[in-house]
PDB file of N, CA and C in Angstrom:
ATOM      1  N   UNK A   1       0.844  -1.173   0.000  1.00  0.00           N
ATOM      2  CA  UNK A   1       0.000   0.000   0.000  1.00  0.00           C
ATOM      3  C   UNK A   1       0.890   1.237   0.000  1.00  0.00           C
ATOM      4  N   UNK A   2       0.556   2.320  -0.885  1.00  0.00           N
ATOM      5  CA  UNK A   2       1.163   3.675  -0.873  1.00  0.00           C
ATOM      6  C   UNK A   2       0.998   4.498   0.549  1.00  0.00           C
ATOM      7  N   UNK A   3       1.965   5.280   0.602  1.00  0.00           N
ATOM      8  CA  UNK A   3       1.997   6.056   2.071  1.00  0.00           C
ATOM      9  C   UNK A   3       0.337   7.284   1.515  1.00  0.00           C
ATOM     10  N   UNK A   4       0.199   7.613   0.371  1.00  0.00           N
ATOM     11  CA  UNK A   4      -0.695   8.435  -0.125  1.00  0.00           C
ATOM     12  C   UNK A   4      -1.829   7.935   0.401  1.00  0.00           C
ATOM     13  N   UNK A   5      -2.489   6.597  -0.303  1.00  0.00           N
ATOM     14  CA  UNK A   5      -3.568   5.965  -0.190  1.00  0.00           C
ATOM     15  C   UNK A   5      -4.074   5.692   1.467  1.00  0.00           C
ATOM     16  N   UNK A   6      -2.545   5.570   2.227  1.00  0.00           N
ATOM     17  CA  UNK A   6      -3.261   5.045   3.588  1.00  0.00           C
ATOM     18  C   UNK A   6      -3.807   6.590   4.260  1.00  0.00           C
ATOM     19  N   UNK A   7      -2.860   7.489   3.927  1.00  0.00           N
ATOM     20  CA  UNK A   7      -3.394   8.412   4.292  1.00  0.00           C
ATOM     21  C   UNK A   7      -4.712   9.070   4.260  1.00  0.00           C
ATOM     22  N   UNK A   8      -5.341   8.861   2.398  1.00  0.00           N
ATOM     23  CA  UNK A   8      -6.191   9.145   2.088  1.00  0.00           C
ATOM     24  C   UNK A   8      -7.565   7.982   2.887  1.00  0.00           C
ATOM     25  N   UNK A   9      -7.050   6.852   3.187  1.00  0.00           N
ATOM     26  CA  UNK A   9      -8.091   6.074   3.924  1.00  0.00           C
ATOM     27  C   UNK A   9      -8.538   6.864   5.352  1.00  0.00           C
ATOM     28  N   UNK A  10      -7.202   6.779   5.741  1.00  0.00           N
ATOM     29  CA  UNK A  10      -7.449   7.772   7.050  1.00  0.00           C
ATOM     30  C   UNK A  10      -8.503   8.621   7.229  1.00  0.00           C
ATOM     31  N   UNK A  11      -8.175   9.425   6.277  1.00  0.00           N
ATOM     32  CA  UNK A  11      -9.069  10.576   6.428  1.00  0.00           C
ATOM     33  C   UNK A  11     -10.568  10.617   5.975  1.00  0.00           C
ATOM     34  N   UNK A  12     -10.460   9.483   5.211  1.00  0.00           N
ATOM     35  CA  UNK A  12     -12.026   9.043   5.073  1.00  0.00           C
ATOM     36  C   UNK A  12     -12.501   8.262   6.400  1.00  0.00           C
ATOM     37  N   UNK A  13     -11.785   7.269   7.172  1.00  0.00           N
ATOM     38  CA  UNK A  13     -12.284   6.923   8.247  1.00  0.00           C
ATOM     39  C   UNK A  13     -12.799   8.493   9.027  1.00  0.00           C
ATOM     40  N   UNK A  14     -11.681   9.193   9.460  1.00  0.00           N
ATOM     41  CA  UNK A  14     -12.177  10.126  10.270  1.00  0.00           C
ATOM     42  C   UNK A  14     -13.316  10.428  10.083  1.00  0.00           C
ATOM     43  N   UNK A  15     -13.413  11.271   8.969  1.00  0.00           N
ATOM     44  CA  UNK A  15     -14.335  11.457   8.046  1.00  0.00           C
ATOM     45  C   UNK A  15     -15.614  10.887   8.487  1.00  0.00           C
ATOM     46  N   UNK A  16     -16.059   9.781   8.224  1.00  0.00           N
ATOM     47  CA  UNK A  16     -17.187   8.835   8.203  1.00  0.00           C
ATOM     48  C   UNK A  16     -17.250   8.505   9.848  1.00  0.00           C
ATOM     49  N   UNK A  17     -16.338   8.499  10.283  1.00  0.00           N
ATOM     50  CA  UNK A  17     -16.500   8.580  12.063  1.00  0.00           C
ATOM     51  C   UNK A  17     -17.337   9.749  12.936  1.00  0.00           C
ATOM     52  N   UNK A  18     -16.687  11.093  12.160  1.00  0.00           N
ATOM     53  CA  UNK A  18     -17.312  12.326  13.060  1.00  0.00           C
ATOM     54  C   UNK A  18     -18.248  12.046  12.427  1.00  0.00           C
ATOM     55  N   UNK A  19     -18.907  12.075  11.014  1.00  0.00           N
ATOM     56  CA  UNK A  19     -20.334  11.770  10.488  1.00  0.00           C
ATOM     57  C   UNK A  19     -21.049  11.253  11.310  1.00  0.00           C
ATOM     58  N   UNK A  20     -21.100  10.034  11.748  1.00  0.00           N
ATOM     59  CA  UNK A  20     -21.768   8.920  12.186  1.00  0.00           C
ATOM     60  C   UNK A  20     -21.966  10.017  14.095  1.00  0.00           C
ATOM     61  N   UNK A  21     -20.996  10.299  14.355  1.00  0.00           N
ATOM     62  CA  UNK A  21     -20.946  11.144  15.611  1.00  0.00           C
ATOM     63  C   UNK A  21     -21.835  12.632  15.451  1.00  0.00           C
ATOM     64  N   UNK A  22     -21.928  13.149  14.801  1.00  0.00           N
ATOM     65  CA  UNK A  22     -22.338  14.136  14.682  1.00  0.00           C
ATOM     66  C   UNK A  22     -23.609  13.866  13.907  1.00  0.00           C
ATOM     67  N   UNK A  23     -24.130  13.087  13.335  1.00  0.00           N
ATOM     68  CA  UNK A  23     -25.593  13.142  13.061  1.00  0.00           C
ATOM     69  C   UNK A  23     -26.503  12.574  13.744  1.00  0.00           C
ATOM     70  N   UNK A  24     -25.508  11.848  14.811  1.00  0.00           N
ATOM     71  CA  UNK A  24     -26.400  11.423  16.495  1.00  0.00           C
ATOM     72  C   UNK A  24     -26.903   9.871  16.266  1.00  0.00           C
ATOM     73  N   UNK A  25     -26.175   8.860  15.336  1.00  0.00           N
ATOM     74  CA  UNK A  25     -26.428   7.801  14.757  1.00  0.00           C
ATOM     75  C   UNK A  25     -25.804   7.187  15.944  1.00  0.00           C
ATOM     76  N   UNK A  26     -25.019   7.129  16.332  1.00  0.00           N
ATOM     77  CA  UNK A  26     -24.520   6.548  17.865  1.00  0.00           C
ATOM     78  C   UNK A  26     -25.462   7.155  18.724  1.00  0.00           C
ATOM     79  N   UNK A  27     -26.024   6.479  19.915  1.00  0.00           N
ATOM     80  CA  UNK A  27     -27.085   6.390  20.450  1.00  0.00           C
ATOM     81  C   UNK A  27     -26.666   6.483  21.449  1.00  0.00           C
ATOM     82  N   UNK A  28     -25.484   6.586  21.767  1.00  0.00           N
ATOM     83  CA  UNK A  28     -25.024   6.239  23.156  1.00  0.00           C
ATOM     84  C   UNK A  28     -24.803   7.394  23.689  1.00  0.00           C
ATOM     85  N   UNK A  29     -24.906   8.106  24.962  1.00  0.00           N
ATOM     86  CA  UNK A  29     -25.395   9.392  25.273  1.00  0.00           C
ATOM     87  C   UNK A  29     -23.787   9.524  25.463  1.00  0.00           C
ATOM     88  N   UNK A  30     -23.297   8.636  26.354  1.00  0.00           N
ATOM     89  CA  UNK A  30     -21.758   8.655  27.246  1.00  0.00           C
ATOM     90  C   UNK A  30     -20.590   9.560  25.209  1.00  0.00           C
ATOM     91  N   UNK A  31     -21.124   9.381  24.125  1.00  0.00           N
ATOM     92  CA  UNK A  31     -20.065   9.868  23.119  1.00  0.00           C
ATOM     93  C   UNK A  31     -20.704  10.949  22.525  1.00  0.00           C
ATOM     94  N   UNK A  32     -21.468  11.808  23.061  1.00  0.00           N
ATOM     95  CA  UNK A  32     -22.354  13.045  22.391  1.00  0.00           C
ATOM     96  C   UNK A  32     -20.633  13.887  22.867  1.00  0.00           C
ATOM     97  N   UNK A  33     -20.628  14.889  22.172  1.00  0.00           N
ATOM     98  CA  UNK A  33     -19.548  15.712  22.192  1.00  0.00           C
ATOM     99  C   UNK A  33     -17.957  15.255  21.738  1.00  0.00           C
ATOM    100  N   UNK A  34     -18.073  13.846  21.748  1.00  0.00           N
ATOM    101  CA  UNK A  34     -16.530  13.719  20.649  1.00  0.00           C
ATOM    102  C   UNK A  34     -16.369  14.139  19.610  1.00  0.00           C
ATOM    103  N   UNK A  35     -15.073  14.020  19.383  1.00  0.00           N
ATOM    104  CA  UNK A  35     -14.356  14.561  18.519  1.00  0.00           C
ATOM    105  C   UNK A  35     -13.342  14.011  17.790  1.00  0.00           C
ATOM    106  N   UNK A  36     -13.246  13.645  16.920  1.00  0.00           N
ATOM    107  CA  UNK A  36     -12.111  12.917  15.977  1.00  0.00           C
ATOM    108  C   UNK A  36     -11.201  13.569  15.900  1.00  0.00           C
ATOM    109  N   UNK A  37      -9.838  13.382  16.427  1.00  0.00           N
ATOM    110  CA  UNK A  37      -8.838  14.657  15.997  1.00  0.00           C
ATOM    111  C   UNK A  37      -7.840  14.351  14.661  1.00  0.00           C
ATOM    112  N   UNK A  38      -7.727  12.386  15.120  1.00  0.00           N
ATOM    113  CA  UNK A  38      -6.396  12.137  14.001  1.00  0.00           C
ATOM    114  C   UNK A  38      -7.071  10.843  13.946  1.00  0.00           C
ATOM    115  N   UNK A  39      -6.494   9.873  12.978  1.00  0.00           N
ATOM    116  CA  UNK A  39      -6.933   8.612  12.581  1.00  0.00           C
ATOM    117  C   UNK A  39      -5.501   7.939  11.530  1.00  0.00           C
ATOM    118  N   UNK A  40      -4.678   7.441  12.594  1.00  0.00           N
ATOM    119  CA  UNK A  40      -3.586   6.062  11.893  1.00  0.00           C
ATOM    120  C   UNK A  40      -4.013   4.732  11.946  1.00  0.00           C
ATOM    121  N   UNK A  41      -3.761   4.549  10.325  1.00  0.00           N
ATOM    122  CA  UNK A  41      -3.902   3.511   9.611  1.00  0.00           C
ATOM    123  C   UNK A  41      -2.612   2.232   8.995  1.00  0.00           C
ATOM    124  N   UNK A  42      -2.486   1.267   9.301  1.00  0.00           N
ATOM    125  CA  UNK A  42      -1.587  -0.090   8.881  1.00  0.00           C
ATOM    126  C   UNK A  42      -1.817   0.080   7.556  1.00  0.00           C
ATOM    127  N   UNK A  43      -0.474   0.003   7.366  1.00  0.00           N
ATOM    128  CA  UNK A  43      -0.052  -0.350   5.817  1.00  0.00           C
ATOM    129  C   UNK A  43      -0.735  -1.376   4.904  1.00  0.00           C
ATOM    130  N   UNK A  44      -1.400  -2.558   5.339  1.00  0.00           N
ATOM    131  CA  UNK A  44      -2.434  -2.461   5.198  1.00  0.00           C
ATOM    132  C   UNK A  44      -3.906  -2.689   4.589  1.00  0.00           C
ATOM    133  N   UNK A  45      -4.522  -1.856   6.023  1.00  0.00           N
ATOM    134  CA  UNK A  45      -5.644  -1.108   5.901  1.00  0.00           C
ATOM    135  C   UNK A  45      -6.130  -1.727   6.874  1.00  0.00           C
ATOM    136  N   UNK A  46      -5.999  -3.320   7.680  1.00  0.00           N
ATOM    137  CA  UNK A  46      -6.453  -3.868   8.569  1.00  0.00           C
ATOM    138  C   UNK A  46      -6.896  -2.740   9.601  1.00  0.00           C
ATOM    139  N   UNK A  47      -6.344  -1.869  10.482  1.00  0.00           N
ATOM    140  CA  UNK A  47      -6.103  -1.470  12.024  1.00  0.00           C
ATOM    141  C   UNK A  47      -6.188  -0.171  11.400  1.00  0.00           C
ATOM    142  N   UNK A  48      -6.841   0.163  12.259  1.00  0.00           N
ATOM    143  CA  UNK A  48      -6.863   1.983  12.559  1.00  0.00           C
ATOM    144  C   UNK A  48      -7.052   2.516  14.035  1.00  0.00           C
ATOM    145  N   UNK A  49      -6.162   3.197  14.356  1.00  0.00           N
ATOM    146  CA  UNK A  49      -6.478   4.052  15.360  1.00  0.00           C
ATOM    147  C   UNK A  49      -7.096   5.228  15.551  1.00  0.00           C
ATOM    148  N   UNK A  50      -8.026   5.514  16.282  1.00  0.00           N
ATOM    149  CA  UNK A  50      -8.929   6.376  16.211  1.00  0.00           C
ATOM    150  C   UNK A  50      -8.774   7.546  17.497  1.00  0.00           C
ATOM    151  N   UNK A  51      -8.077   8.675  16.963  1.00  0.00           N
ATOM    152  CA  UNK A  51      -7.451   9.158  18.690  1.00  0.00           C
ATOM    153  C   UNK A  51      -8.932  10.517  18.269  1.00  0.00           C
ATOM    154  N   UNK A  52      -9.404  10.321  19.707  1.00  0.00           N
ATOM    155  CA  UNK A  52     -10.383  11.267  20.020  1.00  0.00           C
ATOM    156  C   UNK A  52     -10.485  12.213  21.179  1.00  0.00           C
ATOM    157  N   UNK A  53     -11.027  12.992  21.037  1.00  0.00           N
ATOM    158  CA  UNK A  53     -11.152  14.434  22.690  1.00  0.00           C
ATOM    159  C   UNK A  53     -12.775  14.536  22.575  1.00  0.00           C
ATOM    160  N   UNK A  54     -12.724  15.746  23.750  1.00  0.00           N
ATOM    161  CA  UNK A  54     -14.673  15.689  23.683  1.00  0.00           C
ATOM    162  C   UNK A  54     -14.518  17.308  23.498  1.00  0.00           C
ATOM    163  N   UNK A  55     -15.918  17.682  23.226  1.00  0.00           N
ATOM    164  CA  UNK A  55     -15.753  19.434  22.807  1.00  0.00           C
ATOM    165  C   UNK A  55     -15.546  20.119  24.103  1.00  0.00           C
ATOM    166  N   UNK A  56     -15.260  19.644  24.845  1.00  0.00           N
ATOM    167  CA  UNK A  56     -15.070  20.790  26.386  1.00  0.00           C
ATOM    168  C   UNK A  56     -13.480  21.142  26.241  1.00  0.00           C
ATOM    169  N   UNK A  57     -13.433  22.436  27.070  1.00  0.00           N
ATOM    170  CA  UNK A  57     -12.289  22.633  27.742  1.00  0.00           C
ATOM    171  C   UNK A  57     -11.470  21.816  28.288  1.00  0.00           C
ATOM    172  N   UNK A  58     -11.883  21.633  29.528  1.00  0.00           N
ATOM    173  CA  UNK A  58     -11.144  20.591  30.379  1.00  0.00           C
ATOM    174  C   UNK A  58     -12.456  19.350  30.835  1.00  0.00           C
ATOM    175  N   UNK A  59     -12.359  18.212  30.013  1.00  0.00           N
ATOM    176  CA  UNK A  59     -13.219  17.224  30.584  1.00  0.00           C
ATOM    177  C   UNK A  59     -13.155  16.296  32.311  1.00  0.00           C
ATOM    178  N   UNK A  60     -13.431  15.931  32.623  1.00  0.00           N
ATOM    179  CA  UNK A  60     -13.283  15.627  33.938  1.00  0.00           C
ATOM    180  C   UNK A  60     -13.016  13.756  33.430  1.00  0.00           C
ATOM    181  N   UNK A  61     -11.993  13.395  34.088  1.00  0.00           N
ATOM    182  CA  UNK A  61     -11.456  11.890  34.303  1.00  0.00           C
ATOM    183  C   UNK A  61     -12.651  11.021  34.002  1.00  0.00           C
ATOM    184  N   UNK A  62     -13.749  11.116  34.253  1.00  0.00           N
ATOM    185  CA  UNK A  62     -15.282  10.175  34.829  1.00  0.00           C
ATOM    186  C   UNK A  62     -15.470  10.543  33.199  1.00  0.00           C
ATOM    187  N   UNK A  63     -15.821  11.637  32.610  1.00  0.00           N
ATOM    188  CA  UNK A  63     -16.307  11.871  31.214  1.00  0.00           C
ATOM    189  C   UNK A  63     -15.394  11.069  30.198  1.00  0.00           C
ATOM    190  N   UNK A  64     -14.377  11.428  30.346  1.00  0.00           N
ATOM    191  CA  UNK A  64     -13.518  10.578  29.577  1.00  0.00           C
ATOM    192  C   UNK A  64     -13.566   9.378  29.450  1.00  0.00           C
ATOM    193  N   UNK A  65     -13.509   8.690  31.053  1.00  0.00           N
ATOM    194  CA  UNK A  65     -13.391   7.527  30.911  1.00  0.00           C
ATOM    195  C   UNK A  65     -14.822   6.648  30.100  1.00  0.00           C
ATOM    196  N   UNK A  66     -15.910   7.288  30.746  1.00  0.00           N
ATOM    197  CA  UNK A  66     -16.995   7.158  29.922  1.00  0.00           C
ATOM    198  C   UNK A  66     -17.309   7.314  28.451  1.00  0.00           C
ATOM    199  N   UNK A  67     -16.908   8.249  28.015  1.00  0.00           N
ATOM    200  CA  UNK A  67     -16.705   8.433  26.563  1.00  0.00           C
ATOM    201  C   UNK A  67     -15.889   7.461  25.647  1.00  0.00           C
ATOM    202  N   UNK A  68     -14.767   7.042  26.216  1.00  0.00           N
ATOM    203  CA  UNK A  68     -14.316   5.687  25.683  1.00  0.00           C
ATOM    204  C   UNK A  68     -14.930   4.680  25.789  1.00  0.00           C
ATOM    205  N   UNK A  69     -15.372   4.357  27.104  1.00  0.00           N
ATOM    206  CA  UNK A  69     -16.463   2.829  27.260  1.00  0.00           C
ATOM    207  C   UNK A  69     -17.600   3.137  26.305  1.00  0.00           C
ATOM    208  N   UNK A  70     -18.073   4.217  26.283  1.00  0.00           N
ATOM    209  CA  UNK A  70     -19.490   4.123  24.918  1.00  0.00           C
ATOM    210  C   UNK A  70     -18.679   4.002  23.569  1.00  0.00           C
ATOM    211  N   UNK A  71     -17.262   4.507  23.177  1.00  0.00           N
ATOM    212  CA  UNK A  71     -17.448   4.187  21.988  1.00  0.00           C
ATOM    213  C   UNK A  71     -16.570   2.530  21.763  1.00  0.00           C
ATOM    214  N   UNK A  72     -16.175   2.326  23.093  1.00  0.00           N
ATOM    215  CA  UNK A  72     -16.151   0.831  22.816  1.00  0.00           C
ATOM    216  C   UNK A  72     -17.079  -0.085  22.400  1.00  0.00           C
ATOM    217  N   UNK A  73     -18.439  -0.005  23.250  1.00  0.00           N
ATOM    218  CA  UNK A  73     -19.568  -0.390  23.326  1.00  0.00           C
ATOM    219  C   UNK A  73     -19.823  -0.126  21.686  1.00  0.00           C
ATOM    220  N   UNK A  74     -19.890   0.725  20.914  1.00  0.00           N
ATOM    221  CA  UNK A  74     -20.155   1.104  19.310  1.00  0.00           C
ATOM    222  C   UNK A  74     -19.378   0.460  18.227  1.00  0.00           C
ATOM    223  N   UNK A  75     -18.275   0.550  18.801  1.00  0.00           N
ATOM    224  CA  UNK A  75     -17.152  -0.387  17.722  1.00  0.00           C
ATOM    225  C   UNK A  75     -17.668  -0.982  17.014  1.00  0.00           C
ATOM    226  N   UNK A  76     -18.320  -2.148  17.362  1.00  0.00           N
ATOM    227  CA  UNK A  76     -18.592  -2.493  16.075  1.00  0.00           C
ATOM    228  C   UNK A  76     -19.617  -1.930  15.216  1.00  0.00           C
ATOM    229  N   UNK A  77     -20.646  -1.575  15.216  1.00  0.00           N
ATOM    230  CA  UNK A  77     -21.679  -0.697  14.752  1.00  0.00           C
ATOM    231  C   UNK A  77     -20.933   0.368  13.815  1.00  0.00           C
ATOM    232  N   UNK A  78     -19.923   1.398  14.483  1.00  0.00           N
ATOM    233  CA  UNK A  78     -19.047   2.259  13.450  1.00  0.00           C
ATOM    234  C   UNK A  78     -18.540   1.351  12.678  1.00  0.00           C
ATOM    235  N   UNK A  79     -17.689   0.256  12.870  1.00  0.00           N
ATOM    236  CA  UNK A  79     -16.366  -0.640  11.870  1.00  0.00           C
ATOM    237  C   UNK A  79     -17.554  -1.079  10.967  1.00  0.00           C
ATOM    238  N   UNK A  80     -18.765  -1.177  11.222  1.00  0.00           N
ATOM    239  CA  UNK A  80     -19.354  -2.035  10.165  1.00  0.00           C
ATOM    240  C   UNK A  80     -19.847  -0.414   9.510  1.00  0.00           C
ATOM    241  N   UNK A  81     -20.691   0.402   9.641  1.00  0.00           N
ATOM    242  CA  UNK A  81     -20.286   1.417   9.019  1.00  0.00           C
ATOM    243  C   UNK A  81     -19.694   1.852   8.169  1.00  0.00           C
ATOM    244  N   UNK A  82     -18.610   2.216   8.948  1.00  0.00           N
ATOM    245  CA  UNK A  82     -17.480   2.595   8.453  1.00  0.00           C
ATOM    246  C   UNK A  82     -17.098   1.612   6.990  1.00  0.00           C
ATOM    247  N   UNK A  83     -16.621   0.528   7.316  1.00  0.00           N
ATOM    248  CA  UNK A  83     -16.790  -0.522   6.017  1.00  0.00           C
ATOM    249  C   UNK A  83     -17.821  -0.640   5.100  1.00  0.00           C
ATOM    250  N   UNK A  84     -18.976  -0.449   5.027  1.00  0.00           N
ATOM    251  CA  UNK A  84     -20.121   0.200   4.623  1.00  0.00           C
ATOM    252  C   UNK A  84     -19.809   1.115   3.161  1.00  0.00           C
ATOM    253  N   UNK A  85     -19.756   2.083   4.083  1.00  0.00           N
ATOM    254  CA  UNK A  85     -19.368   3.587   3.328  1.00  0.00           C
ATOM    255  C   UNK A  85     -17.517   3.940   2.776  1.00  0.00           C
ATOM    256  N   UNK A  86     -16.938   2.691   2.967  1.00  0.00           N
ATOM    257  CA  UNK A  86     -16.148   3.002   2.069  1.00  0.00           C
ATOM    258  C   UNK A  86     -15.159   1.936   1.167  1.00  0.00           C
ATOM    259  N   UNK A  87     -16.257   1.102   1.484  1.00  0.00           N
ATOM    260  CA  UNK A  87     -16.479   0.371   0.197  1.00  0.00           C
ATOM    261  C   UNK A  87     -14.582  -0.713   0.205  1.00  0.00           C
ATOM    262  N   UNK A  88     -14.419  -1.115   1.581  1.00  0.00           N
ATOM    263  CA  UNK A  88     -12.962  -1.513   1.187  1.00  0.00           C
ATOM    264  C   UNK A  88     -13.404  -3.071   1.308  1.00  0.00           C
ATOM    265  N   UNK A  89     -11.936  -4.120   0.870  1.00  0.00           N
ATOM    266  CA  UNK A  89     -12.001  -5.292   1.084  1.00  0.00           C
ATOM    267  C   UNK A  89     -12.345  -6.066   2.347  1.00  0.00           C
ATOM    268  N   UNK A  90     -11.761  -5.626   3.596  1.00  0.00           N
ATOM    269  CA  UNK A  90     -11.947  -5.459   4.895  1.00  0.00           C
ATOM    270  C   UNK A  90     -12.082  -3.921   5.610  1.00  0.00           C
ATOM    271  N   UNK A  91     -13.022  -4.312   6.230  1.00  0.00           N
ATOM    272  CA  UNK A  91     -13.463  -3.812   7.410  1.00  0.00           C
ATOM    273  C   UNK A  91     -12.255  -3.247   8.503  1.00  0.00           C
ATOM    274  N   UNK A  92     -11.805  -1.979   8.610  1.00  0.00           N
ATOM    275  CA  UNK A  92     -10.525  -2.077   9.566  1.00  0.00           C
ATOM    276  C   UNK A  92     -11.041  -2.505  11.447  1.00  0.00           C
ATOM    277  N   UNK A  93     -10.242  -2.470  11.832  1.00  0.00           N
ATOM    278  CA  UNK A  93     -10.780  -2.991  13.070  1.00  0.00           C
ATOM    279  C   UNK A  93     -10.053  -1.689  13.850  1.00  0.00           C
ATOM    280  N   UNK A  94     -10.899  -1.036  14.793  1.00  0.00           N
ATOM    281  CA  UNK A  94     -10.683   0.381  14.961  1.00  0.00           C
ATOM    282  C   UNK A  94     -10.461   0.161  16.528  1.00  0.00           C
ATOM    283  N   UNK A  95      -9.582   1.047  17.086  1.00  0.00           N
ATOM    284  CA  UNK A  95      -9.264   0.918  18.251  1.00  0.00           C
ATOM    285  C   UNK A  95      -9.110   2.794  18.425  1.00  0.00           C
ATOM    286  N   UNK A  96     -10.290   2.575  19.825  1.00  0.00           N
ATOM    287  CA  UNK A  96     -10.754   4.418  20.089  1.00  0.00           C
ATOM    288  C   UNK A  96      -9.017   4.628  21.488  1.00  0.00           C
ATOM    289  N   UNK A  97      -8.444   5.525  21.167  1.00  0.00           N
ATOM    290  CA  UNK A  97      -7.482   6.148  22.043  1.00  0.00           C
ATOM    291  C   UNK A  97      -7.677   7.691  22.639  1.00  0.00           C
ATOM    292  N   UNK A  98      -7.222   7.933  23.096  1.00  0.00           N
ATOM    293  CA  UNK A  98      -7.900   9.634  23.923  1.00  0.00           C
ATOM    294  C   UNK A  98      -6.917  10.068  23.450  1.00  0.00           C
ATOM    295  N   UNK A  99      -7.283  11.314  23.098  1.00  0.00           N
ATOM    296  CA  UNK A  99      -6.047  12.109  22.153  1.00  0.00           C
ATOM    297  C   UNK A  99      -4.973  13.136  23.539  1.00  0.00           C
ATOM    298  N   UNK A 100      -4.021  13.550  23.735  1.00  0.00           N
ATOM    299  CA  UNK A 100      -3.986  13.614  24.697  1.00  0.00           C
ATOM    300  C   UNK A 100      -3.191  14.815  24.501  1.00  0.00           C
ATOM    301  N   UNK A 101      -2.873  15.891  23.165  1.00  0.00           N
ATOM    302  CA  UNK A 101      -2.052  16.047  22.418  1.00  0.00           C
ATOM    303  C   UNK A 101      -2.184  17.650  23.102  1.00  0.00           C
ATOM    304  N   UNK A 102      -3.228  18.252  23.482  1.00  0.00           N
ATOM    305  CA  UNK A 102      -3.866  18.996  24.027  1.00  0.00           C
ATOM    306  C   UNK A 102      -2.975  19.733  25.403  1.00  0.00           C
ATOM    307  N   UNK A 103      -3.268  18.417  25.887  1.00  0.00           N
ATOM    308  CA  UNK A 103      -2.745  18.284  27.676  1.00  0.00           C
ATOM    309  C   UNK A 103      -0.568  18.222  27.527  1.00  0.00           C
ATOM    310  N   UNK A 104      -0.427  17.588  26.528  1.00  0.00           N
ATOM    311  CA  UNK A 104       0.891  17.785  26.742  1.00  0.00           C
ATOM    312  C   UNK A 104       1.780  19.011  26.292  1.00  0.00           C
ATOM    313  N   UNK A 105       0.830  19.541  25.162  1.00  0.00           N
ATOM    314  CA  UNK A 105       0.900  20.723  24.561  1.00  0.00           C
ATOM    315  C   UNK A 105       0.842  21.907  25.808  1.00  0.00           C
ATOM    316  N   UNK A 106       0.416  21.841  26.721  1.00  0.00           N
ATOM    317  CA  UNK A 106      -0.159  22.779  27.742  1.00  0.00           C
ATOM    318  C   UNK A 106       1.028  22.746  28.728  1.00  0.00           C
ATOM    319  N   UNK A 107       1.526  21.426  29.207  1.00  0.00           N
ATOM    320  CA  UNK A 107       2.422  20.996  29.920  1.00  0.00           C
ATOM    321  C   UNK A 107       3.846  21.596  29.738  1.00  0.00           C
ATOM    322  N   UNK A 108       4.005  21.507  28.386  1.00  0.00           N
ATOM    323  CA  UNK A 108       5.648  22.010  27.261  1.00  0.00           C
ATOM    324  C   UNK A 108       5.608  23.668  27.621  1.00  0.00           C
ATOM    325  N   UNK A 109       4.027  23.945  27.507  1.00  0.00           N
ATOM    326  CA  UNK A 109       4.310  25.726  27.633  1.00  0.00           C
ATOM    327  C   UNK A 109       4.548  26.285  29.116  1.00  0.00           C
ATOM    328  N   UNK A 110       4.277  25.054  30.068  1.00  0.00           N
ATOM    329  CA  UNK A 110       4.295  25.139  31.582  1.00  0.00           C
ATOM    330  C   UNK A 110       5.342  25.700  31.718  1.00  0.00           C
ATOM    331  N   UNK A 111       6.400  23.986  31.158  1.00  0.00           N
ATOM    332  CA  UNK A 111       7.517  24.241  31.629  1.00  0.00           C
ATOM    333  C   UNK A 111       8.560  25.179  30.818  1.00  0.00           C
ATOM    334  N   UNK A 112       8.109  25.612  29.783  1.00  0.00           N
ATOM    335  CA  UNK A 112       8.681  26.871  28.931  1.00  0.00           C
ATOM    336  C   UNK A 112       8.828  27.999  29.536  1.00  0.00           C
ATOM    337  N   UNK A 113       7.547  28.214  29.978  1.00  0.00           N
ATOM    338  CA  UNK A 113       7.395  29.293  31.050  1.00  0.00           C
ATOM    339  C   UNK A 113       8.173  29.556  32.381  1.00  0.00           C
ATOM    340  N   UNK A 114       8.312  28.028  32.877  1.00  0.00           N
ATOM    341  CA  UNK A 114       9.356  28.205  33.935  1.00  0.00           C
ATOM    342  C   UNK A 114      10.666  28.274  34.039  1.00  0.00           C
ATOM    343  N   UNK A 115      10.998  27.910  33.059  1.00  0.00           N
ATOM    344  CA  UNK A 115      12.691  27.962  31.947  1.00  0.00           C
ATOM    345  C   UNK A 115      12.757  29.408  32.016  1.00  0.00           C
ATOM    346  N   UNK A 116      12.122  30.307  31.482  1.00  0.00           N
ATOM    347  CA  UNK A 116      11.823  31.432  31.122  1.00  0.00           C
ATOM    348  C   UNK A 116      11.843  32.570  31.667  1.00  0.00           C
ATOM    349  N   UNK A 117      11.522  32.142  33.114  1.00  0.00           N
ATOM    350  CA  UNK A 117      11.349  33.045  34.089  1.00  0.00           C
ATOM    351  C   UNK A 117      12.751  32.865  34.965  1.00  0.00           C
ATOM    352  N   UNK A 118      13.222  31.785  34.912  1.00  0.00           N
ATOM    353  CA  UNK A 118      14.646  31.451  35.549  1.00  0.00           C
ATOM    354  C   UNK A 118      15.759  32.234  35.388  1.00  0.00           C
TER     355      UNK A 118
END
């Protein structure tokens, strides 16, 4: 598989993920407010990772953790979906991760700041 094509899968997963999230087709109350940020894909096409946040500021530990257990609970419902709508040989098998990219980003400017002031 081309580095192009997996990419371009990617972004159709995402793609077809926030869809399915945002037109309220997941039922599950615990994933109202996610957010798809990034989506890596195996060379391939088997496995995708699905790194997600929720639309708040700062979510609280309990939301999070909840927000992953509902879209565990969905997995398959999206993967079949998802395979659905884009028409591949297999079905990838999607694994939801918390994006975390946010929080460490915040952390770097912490300690920038304290470098800084030194």
């Amino acid at each position: 598989m081309t580095a192009e094509r997996t990419a371009r899968v990617a972004e159709r997963i995402r793609a077809e993920v926030m869809d399915l999230l945002l037109t309220g087709k997941i039922k599950d109350p615990a994933t109202h407010g996610a957010v798809v940020h990034a989506v890596q894909v195996t060379a391939d096409l088997r496995q995708a990772r699905v790194y997600v946040r929720l639309d708040e500021l700062e979510p609280s530990d309990a939301r999070k953790k909840a927000l992953m257990r509902g879209l565990g609970r969905a997995e398959g419902y999206i993967r079949r979906e998802v395979g659905k709508r884009l028409e591949l040989r297999y079905s990838p098998e999607l694994t939801f991760l918390w994006d975390d990219t946010v929080e460490r980003a915040s952390r770097i400017e912490e300690i920038l700041d304290e470098i800084s002031k030194e």
